[in-house]
N, C-alpha and C. Protein backbone atom coordinates (compact mmCIF):
# COMPACT_ATOMS: atom_id res chain seq x y z
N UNK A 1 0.86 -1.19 0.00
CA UNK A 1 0.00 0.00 0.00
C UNK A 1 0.89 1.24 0.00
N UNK A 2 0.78 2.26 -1.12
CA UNK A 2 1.49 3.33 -0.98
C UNK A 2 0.95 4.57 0.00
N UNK A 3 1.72 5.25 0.89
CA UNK A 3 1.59 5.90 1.18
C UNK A 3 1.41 7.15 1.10
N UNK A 4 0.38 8.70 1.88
CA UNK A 4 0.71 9.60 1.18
C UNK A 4 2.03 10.03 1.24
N UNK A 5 2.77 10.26 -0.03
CA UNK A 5 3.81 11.32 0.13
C UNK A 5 3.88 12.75 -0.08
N UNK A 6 4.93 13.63 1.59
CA UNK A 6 5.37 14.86 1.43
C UNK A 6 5.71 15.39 -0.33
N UNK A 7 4.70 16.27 -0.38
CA UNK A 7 4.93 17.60 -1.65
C UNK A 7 6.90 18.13 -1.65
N UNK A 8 6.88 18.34 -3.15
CA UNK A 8 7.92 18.09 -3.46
C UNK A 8 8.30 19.94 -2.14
N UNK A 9 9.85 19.74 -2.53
CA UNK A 9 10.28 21.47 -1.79
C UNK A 9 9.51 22.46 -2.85
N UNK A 10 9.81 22.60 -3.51
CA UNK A 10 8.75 23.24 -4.53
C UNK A 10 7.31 23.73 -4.75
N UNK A 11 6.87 22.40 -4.45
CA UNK A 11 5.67 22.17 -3.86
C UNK A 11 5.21 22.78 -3.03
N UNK A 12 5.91 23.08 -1.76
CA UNK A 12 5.94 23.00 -0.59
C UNK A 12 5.78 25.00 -0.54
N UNK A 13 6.43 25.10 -1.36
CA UNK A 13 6.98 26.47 -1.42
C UNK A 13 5.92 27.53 -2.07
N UNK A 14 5.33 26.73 -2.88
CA UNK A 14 4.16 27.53 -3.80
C UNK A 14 2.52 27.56 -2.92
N UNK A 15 3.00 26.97 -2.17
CA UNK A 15 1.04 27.08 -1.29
C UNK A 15 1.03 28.69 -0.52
N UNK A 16 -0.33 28.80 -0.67
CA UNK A 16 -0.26 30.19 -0.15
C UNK A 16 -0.10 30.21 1.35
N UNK A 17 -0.15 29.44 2.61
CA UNK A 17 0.70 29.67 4.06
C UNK A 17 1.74 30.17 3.44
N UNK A 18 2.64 29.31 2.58
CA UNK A 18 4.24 29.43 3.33
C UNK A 18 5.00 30.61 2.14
N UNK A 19 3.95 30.74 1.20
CA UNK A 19 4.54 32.04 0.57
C UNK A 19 4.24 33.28 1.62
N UNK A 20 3.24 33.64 2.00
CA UNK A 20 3.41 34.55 3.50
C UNK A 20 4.41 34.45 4.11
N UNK A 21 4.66 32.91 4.76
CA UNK A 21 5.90 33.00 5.33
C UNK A 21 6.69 33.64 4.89
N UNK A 22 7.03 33.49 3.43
CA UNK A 22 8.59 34.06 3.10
C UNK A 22 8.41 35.33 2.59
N UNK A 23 7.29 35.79 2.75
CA UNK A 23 7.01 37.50 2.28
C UNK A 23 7.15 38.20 3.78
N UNK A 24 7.03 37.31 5.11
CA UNK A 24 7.43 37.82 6.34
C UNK A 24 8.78 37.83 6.86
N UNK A 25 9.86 36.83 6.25
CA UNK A 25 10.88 36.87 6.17
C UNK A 25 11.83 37.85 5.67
N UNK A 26 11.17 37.83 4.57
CA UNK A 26 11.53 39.27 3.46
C UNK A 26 11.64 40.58 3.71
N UNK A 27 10.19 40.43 5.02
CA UNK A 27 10.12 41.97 5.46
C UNK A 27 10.91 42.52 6.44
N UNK A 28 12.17 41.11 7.09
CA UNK A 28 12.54 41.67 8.07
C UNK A 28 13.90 42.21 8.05
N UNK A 29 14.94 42.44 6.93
CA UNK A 29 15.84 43.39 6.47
C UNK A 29 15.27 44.74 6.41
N UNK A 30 13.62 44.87 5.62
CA UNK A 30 13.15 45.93 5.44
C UNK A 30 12.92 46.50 6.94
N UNK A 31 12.22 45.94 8.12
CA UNK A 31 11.94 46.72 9.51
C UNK A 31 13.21 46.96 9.74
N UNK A 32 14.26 46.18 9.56
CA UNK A 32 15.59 46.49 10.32
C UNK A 32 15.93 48.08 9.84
N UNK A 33 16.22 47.97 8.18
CA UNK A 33 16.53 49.14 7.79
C UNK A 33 14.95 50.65 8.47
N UNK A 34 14.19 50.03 8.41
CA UNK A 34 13.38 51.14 8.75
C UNK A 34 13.94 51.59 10.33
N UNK A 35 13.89 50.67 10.59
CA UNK A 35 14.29 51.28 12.74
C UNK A 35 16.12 51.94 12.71
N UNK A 36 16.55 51.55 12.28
CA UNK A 36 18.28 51.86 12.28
C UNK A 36 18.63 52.89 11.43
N UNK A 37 17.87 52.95 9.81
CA UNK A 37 18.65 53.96 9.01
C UNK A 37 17.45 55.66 9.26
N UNK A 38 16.72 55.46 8.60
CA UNK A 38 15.72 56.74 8.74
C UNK A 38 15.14 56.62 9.67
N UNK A 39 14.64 55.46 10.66
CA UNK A 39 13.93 55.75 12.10
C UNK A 39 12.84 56.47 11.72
N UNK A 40 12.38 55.60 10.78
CA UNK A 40 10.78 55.47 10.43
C UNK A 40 10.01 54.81 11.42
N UNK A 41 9.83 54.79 12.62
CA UNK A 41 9.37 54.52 13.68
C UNK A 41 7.61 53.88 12.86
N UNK A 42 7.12 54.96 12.82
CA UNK A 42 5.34 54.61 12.11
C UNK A 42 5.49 53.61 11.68
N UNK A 43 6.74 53.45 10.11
CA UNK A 43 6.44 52.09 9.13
C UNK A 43 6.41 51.20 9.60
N UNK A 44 8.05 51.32 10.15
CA UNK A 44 8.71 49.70 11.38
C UNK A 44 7.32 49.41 12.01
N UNK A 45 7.12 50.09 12.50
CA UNK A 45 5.19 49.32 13.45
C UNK A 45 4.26 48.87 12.38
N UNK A 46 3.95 49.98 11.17
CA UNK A 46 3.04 49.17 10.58
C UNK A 46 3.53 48.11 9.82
N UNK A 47 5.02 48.01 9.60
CA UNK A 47 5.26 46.29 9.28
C UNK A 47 5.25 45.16 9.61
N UNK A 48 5.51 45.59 11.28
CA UNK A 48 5.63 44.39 12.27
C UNK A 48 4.24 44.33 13.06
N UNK A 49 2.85 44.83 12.45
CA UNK A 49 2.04 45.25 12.45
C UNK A 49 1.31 44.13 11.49
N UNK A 50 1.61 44.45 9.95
CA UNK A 50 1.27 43.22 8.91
C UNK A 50 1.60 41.74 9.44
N UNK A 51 3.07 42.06 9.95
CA UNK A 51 3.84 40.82 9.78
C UNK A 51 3.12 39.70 10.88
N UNK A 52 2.59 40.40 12.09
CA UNK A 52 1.48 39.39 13.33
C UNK A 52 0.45 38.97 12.34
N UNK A 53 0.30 39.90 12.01
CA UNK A 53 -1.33 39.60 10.70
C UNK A 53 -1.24 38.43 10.00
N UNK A 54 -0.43 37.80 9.22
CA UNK A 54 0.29 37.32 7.90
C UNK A 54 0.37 35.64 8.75
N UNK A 55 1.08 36.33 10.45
CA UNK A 55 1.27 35.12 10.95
C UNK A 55 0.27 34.26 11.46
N UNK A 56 -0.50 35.10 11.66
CA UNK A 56 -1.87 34.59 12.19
C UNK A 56 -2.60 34.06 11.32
N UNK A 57 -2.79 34.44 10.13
CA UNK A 57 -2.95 34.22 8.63
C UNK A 57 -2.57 32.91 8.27
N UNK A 58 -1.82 32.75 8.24
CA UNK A 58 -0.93 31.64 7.24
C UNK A 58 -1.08 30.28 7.67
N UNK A 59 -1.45 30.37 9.84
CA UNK A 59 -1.34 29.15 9.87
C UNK A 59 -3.17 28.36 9.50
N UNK A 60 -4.09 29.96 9.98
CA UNK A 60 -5.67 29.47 9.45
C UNK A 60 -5.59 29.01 7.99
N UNK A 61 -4.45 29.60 7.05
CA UNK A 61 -4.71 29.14 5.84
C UNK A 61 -4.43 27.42 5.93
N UNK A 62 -3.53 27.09 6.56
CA UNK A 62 -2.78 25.87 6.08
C UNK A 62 -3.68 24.81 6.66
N UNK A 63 -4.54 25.44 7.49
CA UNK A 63 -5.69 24.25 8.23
C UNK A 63 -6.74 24.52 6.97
N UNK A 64 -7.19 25.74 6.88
CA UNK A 64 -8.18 25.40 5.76
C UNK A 64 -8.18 25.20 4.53
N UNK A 65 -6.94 25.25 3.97
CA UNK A 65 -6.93 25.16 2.56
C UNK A 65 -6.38 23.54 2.65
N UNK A 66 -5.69 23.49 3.64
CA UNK A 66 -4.86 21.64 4.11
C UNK A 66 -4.22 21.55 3.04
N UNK A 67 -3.14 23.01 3.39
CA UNK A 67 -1.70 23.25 2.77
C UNK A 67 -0.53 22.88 3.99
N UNK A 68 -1.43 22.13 5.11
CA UNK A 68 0.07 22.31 6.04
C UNK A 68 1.56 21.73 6.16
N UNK A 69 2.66 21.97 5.55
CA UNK A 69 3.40 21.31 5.38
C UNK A 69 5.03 21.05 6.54
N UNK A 70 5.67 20.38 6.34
CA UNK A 70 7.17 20.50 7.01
C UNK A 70 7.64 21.43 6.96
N UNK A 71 7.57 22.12 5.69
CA UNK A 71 8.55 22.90 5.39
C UNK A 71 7.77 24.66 6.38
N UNK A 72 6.52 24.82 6.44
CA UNK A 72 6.02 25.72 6.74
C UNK A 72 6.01 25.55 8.35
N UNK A 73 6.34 24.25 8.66
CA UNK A 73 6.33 24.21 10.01
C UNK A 73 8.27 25.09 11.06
N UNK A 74 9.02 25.06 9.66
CA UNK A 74 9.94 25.39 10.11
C UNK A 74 10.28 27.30 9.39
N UNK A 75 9.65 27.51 8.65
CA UNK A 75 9.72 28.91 8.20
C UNK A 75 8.86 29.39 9.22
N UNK A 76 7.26 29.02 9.50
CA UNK A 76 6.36 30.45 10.05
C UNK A 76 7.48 30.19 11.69
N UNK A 77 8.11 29.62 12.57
CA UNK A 77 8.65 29.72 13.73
C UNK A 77 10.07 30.93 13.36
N UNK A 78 10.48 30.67 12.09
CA UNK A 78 11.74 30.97 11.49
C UNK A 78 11.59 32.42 11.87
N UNK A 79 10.11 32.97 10.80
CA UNK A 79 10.05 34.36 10.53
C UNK A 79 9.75 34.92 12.04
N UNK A 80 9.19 34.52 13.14
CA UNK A 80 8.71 34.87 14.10
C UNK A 80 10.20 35.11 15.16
N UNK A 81 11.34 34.62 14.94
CA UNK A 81 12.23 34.42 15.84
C UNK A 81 13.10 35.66 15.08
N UNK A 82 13.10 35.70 13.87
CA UNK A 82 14.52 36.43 13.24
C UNK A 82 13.09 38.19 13.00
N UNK A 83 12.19 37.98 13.42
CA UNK A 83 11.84 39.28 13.76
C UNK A 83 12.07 40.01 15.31
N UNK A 84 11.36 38.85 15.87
CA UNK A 84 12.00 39.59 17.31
C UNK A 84 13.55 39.97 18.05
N UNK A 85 14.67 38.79 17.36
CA UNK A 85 16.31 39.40 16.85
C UNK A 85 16.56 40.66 16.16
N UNK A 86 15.75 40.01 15.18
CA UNK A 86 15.91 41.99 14.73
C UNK A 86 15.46 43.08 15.60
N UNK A 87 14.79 42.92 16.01
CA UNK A 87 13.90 44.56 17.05
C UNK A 87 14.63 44.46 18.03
N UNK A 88 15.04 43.36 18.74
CA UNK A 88 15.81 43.27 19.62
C UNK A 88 17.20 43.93 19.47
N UNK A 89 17.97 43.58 18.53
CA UNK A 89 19.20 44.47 18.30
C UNK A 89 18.77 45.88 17.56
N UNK A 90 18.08 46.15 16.74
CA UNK A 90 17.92 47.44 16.84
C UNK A 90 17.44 48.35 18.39
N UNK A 91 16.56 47.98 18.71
CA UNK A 91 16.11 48.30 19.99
C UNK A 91 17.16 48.57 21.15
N UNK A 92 18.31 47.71 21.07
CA UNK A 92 19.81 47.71 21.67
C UNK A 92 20.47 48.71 21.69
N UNK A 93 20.49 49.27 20.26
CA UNK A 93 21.51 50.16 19.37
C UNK A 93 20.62 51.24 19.77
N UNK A 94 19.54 51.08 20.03
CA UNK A 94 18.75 52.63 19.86
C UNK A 94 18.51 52.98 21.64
N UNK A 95 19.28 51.99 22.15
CA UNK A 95 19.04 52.16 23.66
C UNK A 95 17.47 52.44 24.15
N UNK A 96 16.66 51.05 23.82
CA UNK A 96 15.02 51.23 24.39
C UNK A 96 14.98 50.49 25.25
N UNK A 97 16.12 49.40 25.27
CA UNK A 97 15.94 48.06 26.09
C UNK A 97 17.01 47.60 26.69
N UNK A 98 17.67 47.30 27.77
CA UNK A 98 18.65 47.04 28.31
C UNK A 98 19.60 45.98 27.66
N UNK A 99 21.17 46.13 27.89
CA UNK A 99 21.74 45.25 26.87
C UNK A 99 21.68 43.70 27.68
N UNK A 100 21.20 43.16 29.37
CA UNK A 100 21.40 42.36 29.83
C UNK A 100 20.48 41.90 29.20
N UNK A 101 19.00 42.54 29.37
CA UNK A 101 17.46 41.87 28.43
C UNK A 101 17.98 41.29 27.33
N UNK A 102 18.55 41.91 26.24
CA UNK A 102 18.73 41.09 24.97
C UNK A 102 19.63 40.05 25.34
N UNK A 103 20.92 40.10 25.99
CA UNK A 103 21.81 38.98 26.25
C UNK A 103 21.00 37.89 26.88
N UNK A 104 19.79 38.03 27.88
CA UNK A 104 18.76 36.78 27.80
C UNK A 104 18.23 36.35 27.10
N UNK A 105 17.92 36.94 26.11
CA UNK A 105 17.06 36.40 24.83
C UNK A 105 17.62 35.76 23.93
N UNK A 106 18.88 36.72 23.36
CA UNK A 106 19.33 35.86 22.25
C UNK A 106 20.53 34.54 22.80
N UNK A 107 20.61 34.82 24.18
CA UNK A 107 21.22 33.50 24.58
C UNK A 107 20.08 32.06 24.45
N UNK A 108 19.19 32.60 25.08
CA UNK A 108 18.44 31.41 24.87
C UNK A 108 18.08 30.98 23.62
N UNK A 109 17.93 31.85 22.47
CA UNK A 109 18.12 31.14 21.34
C UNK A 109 18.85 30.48 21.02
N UNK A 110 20.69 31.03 21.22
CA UNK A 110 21.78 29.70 21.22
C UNK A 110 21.37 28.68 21.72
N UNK A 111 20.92 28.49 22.70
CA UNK A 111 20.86 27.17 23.99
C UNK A 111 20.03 26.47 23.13
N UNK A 112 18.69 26.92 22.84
CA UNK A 112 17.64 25.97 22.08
C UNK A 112 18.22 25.59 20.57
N UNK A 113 19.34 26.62 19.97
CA UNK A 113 20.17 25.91 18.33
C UNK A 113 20.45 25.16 19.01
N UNK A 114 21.21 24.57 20.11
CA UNK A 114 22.74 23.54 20.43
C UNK A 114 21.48 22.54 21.07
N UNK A 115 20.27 22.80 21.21
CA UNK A 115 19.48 21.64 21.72
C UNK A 115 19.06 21.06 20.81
N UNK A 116 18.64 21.44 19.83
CA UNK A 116 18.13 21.35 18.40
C UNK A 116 19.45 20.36 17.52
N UNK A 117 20.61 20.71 17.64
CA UNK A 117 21.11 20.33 16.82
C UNK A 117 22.19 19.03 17.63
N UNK A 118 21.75 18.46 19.11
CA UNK A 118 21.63 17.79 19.89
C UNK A 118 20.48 16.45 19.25
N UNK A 119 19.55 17.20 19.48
CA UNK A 119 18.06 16.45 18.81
C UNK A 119 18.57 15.76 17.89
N UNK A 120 18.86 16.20 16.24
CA UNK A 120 19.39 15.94 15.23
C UNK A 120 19.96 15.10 15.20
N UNK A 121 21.23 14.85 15.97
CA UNK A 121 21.83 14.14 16.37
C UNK A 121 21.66 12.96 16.44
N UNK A 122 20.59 12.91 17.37
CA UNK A 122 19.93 11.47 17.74
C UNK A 122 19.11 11.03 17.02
N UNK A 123 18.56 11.62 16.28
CA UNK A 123 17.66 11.09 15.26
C UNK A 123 16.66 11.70 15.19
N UNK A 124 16.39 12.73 15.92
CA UNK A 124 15.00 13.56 16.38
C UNK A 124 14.69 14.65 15.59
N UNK A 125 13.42 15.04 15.38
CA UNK A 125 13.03 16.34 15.03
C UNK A 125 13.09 17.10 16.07
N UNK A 126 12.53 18.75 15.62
CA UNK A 126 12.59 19.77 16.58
C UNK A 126 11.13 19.30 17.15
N UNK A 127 11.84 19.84 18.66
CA UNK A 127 10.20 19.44 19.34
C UNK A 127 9.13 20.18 19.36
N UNK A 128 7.85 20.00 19.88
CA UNK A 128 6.88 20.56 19.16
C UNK A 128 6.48 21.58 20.31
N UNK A 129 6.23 22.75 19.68
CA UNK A 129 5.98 23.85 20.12
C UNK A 129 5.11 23.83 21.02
N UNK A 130 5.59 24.12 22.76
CA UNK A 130 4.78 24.48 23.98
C UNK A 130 3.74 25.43 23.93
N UNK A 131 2.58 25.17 24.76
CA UNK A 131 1.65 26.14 24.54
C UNK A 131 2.75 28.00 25.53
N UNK A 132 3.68 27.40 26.48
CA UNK A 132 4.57 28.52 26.80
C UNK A 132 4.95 29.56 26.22
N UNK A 133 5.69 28.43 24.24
CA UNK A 133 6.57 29.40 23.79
C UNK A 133 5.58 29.49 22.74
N UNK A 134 4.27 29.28 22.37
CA UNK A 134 3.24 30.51 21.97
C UNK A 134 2.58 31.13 22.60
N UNK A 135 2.25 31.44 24.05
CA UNK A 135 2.17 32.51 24.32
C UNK A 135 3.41 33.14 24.71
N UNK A 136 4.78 32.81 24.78
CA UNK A 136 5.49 34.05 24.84
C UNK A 136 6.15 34.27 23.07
N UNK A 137 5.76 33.97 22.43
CA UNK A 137 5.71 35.11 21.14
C UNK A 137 4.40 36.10 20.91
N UNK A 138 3.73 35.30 21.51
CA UNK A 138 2.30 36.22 21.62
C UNK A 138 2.86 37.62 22.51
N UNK A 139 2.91 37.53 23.28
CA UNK A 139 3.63 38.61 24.50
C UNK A 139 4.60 39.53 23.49
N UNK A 140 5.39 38.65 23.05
CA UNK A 140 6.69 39.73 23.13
C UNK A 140 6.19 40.41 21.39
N UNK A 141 5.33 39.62 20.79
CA UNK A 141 5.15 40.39 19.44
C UNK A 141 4.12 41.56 19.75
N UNK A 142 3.38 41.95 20.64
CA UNK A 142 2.45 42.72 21.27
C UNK A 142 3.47 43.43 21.81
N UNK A 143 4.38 43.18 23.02
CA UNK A 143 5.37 44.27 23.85
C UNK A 143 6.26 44.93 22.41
N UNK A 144 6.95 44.44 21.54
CA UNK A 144 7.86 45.13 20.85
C UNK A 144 7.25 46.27 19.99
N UNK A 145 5.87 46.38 19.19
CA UNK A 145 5.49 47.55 18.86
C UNK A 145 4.93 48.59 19.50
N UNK A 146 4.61 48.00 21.35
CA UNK A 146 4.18 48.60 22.10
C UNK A 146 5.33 49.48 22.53
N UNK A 147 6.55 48.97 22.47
CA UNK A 147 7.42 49.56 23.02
C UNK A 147 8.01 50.47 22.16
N UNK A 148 7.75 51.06 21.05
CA UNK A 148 7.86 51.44 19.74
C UNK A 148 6.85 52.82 20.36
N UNK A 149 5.65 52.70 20.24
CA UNK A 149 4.57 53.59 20.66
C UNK A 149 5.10 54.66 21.57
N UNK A 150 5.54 53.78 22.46
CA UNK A 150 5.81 54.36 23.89
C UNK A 150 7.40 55.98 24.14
N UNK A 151 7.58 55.52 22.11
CA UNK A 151 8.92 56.39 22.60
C UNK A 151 8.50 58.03 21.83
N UNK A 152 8.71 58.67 22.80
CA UNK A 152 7.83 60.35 22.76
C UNK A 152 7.17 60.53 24.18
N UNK A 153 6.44 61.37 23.64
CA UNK A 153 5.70 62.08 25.34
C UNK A 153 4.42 62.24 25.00
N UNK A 154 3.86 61.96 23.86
CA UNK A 154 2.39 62.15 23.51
C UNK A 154 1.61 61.32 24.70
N UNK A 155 0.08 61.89 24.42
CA UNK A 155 -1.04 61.11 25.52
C UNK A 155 -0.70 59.56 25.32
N UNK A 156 -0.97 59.35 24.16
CA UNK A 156 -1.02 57.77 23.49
C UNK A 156 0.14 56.78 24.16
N UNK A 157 0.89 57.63 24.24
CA UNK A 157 2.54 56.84 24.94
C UNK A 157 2.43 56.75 26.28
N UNK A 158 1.66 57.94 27.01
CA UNK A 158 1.40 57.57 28.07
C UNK A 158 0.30 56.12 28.77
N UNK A 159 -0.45 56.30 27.56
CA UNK A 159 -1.35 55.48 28.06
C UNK A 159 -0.71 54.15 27.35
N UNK A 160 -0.02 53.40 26.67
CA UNK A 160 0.60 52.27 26.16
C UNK A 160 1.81 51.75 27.06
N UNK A 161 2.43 52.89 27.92
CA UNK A 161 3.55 52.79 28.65
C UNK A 161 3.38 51.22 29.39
N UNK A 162 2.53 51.52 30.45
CA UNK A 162 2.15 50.27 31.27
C UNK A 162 1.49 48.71 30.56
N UNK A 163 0.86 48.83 29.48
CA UNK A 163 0.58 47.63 28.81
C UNK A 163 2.15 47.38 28.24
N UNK A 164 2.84 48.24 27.53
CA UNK A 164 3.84 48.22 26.59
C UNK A 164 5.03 47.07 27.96
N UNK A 165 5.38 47.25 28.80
CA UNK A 165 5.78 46.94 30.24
C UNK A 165 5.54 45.47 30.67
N UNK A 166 4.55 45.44 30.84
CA UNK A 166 3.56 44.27 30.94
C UNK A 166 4.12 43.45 30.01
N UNK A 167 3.47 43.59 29.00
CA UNK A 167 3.84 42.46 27.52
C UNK A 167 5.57 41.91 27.75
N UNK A 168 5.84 43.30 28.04
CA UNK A 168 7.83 42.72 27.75
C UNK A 168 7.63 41.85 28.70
N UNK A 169 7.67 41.82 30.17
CA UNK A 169 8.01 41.45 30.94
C UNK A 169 7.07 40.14 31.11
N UNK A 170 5.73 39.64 30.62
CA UNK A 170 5.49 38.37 30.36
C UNK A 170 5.95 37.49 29.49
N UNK A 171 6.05 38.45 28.23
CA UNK A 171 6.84 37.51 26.77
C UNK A 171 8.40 37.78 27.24
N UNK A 172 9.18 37.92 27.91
CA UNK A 172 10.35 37.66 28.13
C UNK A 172 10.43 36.32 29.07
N UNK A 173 9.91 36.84 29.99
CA UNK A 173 9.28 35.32 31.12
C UNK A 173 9.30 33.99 30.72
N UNK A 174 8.17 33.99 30.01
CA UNK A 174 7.91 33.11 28.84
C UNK A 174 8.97 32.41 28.50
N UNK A 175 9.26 33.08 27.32
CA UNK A 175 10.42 33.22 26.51
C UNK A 175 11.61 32.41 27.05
N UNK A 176 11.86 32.66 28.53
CA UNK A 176 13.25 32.25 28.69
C UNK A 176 12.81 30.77 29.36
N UNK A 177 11.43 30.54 30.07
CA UNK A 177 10.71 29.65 30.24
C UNK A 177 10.70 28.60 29.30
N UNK A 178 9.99 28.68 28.44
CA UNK A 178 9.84 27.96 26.80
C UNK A 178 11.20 27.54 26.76
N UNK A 179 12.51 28.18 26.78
CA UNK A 179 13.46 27.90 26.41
C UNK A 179 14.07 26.78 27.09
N UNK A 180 14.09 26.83 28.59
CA UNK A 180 13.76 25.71 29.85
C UNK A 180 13.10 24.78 29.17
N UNK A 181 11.65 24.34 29.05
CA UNK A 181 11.30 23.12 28.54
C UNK A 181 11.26 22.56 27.26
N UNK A 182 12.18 23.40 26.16
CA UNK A 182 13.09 22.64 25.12
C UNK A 182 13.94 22.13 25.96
N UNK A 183 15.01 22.09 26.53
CA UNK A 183 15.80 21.68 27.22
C UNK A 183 15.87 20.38 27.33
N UNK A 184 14.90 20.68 28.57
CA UNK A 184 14.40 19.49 28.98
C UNK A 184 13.83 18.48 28.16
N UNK A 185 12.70 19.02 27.68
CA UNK A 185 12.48 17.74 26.31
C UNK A 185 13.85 16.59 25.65
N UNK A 186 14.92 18.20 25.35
CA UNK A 186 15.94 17.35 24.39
C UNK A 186 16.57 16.30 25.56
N UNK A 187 16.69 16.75 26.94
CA UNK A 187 17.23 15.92 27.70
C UNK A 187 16.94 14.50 28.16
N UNK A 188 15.33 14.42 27.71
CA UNK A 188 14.39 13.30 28.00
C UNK A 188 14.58 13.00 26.84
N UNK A 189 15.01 12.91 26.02
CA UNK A 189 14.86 12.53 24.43
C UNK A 189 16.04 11.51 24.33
N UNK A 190 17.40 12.33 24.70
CA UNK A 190 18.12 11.56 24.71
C UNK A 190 19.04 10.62 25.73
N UNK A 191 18.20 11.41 26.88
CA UNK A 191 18.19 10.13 27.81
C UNK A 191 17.64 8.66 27.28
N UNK A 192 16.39 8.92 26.88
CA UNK A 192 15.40 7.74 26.36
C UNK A 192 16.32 6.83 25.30
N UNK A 193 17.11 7.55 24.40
CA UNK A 193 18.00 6.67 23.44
C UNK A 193 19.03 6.08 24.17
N UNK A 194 19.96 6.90 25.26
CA UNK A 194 20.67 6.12 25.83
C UNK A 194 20.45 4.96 26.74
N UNK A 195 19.59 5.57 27.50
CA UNK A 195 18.62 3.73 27.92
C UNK A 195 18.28 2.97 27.44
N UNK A 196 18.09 3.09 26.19
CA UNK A 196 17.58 1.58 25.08
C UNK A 196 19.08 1.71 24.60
N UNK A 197 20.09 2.01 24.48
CA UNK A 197 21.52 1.42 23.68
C UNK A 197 21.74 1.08 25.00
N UNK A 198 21.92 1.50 26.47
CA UNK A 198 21.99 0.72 26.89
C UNK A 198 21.70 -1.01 27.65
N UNK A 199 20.24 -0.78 27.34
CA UNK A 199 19.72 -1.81 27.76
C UNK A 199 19.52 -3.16 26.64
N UNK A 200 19.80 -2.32 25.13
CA UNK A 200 20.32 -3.67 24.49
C UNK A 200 21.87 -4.06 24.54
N UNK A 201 22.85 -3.36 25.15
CA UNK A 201 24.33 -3.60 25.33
C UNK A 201 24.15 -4.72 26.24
N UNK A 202 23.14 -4.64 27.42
CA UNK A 202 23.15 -5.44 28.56
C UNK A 202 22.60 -6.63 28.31
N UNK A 203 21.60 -6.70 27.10
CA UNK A 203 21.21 -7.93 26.61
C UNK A 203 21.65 -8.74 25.83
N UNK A 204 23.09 -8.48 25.18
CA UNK A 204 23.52 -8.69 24.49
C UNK A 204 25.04 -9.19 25.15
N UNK A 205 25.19 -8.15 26.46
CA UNK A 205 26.17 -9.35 27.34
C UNK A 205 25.52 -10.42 27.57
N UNK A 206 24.62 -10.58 27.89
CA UNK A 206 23.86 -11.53 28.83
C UNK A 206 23.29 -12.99 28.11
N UNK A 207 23.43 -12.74 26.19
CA UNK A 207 23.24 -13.48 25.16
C UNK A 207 24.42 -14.18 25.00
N UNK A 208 25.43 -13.91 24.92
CA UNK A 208 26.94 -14.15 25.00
C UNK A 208 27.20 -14.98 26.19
């Protein structure tokens, strides 16, 4: 009996989810240059503005059109991580956010690559996304344009200040949380392989 088979990369590439994806990817050289060179403050928001939209978007498409693929499972996380890196180091450079805050963040991204590529290792995929580390992208994609708002003295900034606050400080939480139970997962993962190589080593003295 043949099975269904995964759509070619190609394939994979032409459904409308994961072309969003890579039109959100696309956009994120463009926010960078908007926050760092002209400090187009407005655009940078209304891009990273689209770009929640698109994300939210793409994954209702892939359930209802039942476009959901591998490949979209590793771009829409992709575009969501190398946006908040980006705001994050601009945000750095523009002194909105402390440089220890980002050194938590983008450390824990290292930790979860070297867990990831741990996983790999053993034979594993990436593990599957905690309800944690979607709500702390939820958080921190809400805190980073909030925190955008917030820079001036207008009414509006006043009144975004304290939500803008809030958001960071749950989607960072989160964030470094989520990052904790990848960890762990990969640690139970490959604990689990080394107990079965070991426990056929032991059966295999014991055959002998």
């Amino acid at each position: 009996m043949t099975g269904d088979r995964e759509p070619s990369l190609v394939g994979q590439l032409l459904t409308v989810p994961n072309i969003l994806s890579l039109l959100r990817l696309a956009g994120v050289p463009v926010f960078l240059w908007l926050l760092l060179g002209p400090e187009e403050d407005g655009w940078a928001l209304a891009l990273l503005v689209v770009s929640a939209l698109t994300d939210w978007l793409d994954g209702k498409l892939a359930r209802w059109l039942d476009q959901a693929s591998r490949l979209g499972q590793l771009l829409d996380p992709a575009a969501d991580r190398l946006y908040i890196m980006a705001t994050l180091v601009a945000f750095l450079l523009r002194e909105i956010v402390p440089w220890w805050l980002v050194a938590a963040l983008v450390g824990r991204e290292l930790i979860v690559g070297l867990a990831l590529l741990v996983l790999g290792r053993y034979g594993f995929g990436p593990p599957e996304v905690t309800y944690a580390g979607k709500a702390a992208t939820f958080g921190l994609m809400y805190a980073l344009p909030l925190l955008l708002v917030i820079q001036g003295e207008s009414q509006v900034a006043e009144i975004a200040r304290p939500f803008a606050y809030a958001f960071t400080a749950w989607g960072c939480a989160l964030y470094l949380w989520s990052g904790a139970l990848y960890v762990l997962q990969t640690g139970r993962a490959v604990s689990s392989v080394r107990s079965g190589v070991a426990l056929c080593e032991d059966s295999g003295g014991e055959d002998r």
